[in-house]
Protein backbone atom coordinates (compact mmCIF):
# COMPACT_ATOMS: atom_id res chain seq x y z
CA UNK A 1 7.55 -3.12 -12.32
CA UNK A 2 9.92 -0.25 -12.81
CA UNK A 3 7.91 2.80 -13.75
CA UNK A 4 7.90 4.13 -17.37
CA UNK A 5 7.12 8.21 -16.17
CA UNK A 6 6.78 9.90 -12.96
CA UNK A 7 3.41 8.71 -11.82
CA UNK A 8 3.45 12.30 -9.81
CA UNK A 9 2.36 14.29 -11.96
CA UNK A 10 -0.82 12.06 -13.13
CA UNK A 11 -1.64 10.54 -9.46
CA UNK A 12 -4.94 11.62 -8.13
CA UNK A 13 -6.31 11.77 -4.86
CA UNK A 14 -9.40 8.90 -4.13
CA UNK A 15 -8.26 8.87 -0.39
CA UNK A 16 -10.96 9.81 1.88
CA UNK A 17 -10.86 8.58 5.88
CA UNK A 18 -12.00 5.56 6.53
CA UNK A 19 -14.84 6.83 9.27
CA UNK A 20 -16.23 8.96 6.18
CA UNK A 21 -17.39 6.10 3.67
CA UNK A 22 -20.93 4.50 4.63
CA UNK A 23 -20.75 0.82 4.51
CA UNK A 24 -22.86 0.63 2.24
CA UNK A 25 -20.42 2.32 -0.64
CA UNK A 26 -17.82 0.09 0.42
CA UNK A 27 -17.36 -3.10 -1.86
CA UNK A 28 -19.00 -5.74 0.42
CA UNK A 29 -16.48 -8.31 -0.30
CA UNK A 30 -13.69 -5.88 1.20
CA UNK A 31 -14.97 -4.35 3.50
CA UNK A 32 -13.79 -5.91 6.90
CA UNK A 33 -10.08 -5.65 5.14
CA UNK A 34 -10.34 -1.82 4.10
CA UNK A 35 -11.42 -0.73 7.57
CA UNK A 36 -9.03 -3.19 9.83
CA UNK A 37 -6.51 -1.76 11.36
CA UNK A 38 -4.33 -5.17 12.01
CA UNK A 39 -1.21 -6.92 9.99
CA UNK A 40 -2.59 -7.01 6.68
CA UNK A 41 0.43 -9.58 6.08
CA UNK A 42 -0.40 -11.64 8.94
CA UNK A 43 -4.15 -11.77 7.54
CA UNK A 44 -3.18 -12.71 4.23
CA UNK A 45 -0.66 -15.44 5.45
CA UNK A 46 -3.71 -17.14 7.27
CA UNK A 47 -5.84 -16.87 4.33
CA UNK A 48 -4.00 -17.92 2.13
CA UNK A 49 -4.14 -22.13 1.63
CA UNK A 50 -0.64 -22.79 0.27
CA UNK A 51 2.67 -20.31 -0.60
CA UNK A 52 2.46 -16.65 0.63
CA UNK A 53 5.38 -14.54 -0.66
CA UNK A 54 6.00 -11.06 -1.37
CA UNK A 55 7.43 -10.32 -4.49
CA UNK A 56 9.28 -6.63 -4.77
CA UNK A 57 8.24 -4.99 -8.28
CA UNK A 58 10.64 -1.57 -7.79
CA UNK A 59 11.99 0.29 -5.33
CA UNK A 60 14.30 3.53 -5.45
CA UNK A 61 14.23 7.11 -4.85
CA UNK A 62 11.22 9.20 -6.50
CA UNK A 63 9.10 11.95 -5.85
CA UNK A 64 6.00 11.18 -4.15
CA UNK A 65 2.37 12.01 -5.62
CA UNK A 66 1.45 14.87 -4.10
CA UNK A 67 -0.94 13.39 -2.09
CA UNK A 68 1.43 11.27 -0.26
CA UNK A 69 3.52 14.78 0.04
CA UNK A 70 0.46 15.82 1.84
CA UNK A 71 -0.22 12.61 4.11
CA UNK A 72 3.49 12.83 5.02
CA UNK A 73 4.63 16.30 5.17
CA UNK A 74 7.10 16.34 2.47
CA UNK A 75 7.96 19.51 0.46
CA UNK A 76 6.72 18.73 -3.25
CA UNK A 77 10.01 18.09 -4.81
CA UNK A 78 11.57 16.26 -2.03
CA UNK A 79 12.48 12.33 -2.77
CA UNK A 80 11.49 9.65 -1.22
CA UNK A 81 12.18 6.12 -1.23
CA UNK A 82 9.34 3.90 -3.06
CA UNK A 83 9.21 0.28 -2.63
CA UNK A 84 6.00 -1.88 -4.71
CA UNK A 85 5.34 -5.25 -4.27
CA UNK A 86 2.80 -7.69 -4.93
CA UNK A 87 1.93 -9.84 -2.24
CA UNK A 88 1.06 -13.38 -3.60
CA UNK A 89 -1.10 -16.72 -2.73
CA UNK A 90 0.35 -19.37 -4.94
CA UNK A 91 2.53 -16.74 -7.28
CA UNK A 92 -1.34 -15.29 -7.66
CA UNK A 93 -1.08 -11.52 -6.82
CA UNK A 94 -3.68 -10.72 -4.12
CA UNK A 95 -2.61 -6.94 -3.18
CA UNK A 96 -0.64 -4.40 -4.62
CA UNK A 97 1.49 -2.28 -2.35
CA UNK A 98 3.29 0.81 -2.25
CA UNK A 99 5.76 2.29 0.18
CA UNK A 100 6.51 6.06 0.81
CA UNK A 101 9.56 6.62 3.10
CA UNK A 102 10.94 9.87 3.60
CA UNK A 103 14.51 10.28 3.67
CA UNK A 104 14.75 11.32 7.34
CA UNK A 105 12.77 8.17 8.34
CA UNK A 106 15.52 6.43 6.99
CA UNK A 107 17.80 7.25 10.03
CA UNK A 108 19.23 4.72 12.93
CA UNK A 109 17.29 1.57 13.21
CA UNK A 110 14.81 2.49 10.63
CA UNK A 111 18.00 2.32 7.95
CA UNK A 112 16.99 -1.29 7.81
CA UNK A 113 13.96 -0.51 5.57
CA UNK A 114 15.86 0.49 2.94
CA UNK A 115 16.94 -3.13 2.50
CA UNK A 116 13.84 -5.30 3.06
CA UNK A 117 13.95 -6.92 -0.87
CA UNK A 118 10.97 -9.70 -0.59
CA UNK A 119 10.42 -9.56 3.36
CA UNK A 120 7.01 -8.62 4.37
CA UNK A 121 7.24 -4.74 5.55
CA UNK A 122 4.24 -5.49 7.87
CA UNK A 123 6.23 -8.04 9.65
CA UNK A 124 8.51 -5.59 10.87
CA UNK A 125 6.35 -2.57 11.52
CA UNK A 126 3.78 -4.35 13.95
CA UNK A 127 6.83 -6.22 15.26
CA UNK A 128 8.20 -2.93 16.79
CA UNK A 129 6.72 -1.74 19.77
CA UNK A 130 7.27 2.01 19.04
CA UNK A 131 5.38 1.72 15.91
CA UNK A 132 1.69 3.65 15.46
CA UNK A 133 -0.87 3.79 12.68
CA UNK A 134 -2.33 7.01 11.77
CA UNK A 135 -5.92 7.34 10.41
CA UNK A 136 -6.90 4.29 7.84
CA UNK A 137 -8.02 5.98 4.65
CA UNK A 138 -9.96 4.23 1.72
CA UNK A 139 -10.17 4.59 -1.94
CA UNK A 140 -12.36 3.27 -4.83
CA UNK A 141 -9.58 3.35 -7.68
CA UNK A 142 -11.27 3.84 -11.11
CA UNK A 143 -9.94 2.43 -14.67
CA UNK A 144 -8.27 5.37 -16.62
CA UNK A 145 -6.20 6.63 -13.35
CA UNK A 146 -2.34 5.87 -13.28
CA UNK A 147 -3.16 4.40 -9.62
CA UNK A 148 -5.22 2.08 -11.21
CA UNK A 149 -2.54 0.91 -14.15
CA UNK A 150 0.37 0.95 -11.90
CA UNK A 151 -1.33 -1.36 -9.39
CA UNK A 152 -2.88 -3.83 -12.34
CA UNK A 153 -0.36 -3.33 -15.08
CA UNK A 154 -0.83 -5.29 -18.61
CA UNK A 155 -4.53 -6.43 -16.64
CA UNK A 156 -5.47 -2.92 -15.84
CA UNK A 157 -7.08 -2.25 -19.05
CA UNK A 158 -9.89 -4.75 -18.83
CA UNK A 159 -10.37 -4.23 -15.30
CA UNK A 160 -12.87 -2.91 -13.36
CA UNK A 161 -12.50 -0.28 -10.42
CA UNK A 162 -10.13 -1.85 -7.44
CA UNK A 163 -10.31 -0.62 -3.48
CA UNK A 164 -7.21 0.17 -1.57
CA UNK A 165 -6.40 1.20 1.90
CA UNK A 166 -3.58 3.47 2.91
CA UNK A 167 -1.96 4.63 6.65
CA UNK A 168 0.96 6.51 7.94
CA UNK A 169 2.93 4.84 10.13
CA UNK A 170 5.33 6.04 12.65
CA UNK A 171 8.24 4.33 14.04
CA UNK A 172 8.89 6.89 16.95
CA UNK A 173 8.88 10.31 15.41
CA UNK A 174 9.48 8.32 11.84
CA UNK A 175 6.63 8.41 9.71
CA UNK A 176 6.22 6.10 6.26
CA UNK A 177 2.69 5.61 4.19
CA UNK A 178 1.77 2.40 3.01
CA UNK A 179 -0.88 2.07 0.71
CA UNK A 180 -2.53 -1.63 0.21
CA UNK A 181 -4.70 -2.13 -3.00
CA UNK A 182 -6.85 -5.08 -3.25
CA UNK A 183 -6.65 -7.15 -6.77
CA UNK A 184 -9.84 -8.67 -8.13
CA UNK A 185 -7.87 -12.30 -7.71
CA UNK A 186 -7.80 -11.74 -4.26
CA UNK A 187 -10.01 -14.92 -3.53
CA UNK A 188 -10.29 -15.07 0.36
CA UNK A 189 -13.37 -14.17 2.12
CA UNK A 190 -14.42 -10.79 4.27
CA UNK A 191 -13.93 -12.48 7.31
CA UNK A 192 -10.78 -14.47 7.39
């Protein structure tokens, strides 16, 4: 889904640590995924009972919402690369996510991130035994925020509010944010 406007200027900020939500404001049904810290690919794959693929919407260079300046460090015009995918059960999207790499991550090994197309990025970040996960942070994404379109699209006006999941990662001294938001048609239950 290539984007129609910068979604910087109209991005808000629902992310709030993880540690800082009671359970009980968490959607129930999500809970044990928001809060895990493990592969969310990996999870998915075993939950899934028949064809798990990713399937890359966009990806090119963009400026960042502000708040993923923020989580990442960036200056507020600097560019970034953004890669969105959907990751699918059975060509049913499950989770929307969304990729923030900075330039300078984009150096040496990490160069190969640039060119994932429909791999699985969490394949190859808990693959790599330099790689560390900042602080999970969680978000209740409302209807009427362009979060909440981007990750829906054509379904987003009819839907209710969503839950997502975000981290920096670093790959040495590397850092990327990945943000993971969960789709009503996610069918596959808290504990899987």
């Amino acid at each position: 889904m290539l984007p129609d406007t910068p979604l910087h200027n109209h991005w808000e900020n629902p992310w709030h640590p993880g540690r800082r939500w009671r359970r009980v404001q968490l959607d129930p049904r999500l809970r044990g995924w928001l809060l895990d810290t493990s592969s969310l690919t990996r999870r998915l794959q075993q939950c899934c009972a028949g064809h798990f693929r990713v399937r890359l919407d966009w990806q090119g260079w963009a400026r960042p919402a502000l708040d993923e300046c923020q989580a990442l460090g960036l200056r507020r015009r600097q560019r970034a690369l953004v890669r969105e995918v959907h990751l699918l059960c059975n060509d049913i999207p499950w989770v929307f996510a969304r990729t923030v790499i900075p330039r300078a991550s984009l150096r040496g090994r990490e160069r190969r991130l640039a060119h994932l197309g429909e791999r699985p990025l969490g394949a190859v970040l808990f693959a790599d035994p330099r790689m560390q996960r900042g602080e999970v942070e969680v978000a209740r994404i409302d209807p009427g925020t362009a979060l909440h379109a981007h990750a829906l699209g054509e379904q987003g006006a009819e839907a209710g509010p969503v839950w997502g999941r975000r981290s920096v990662f670093w790959l040495g001294r590397k850092p990327l944010l990945v943000s993971e938001i969960f789709l009503d048609t996610m069918d596959c239950p808290n504990g899987a």
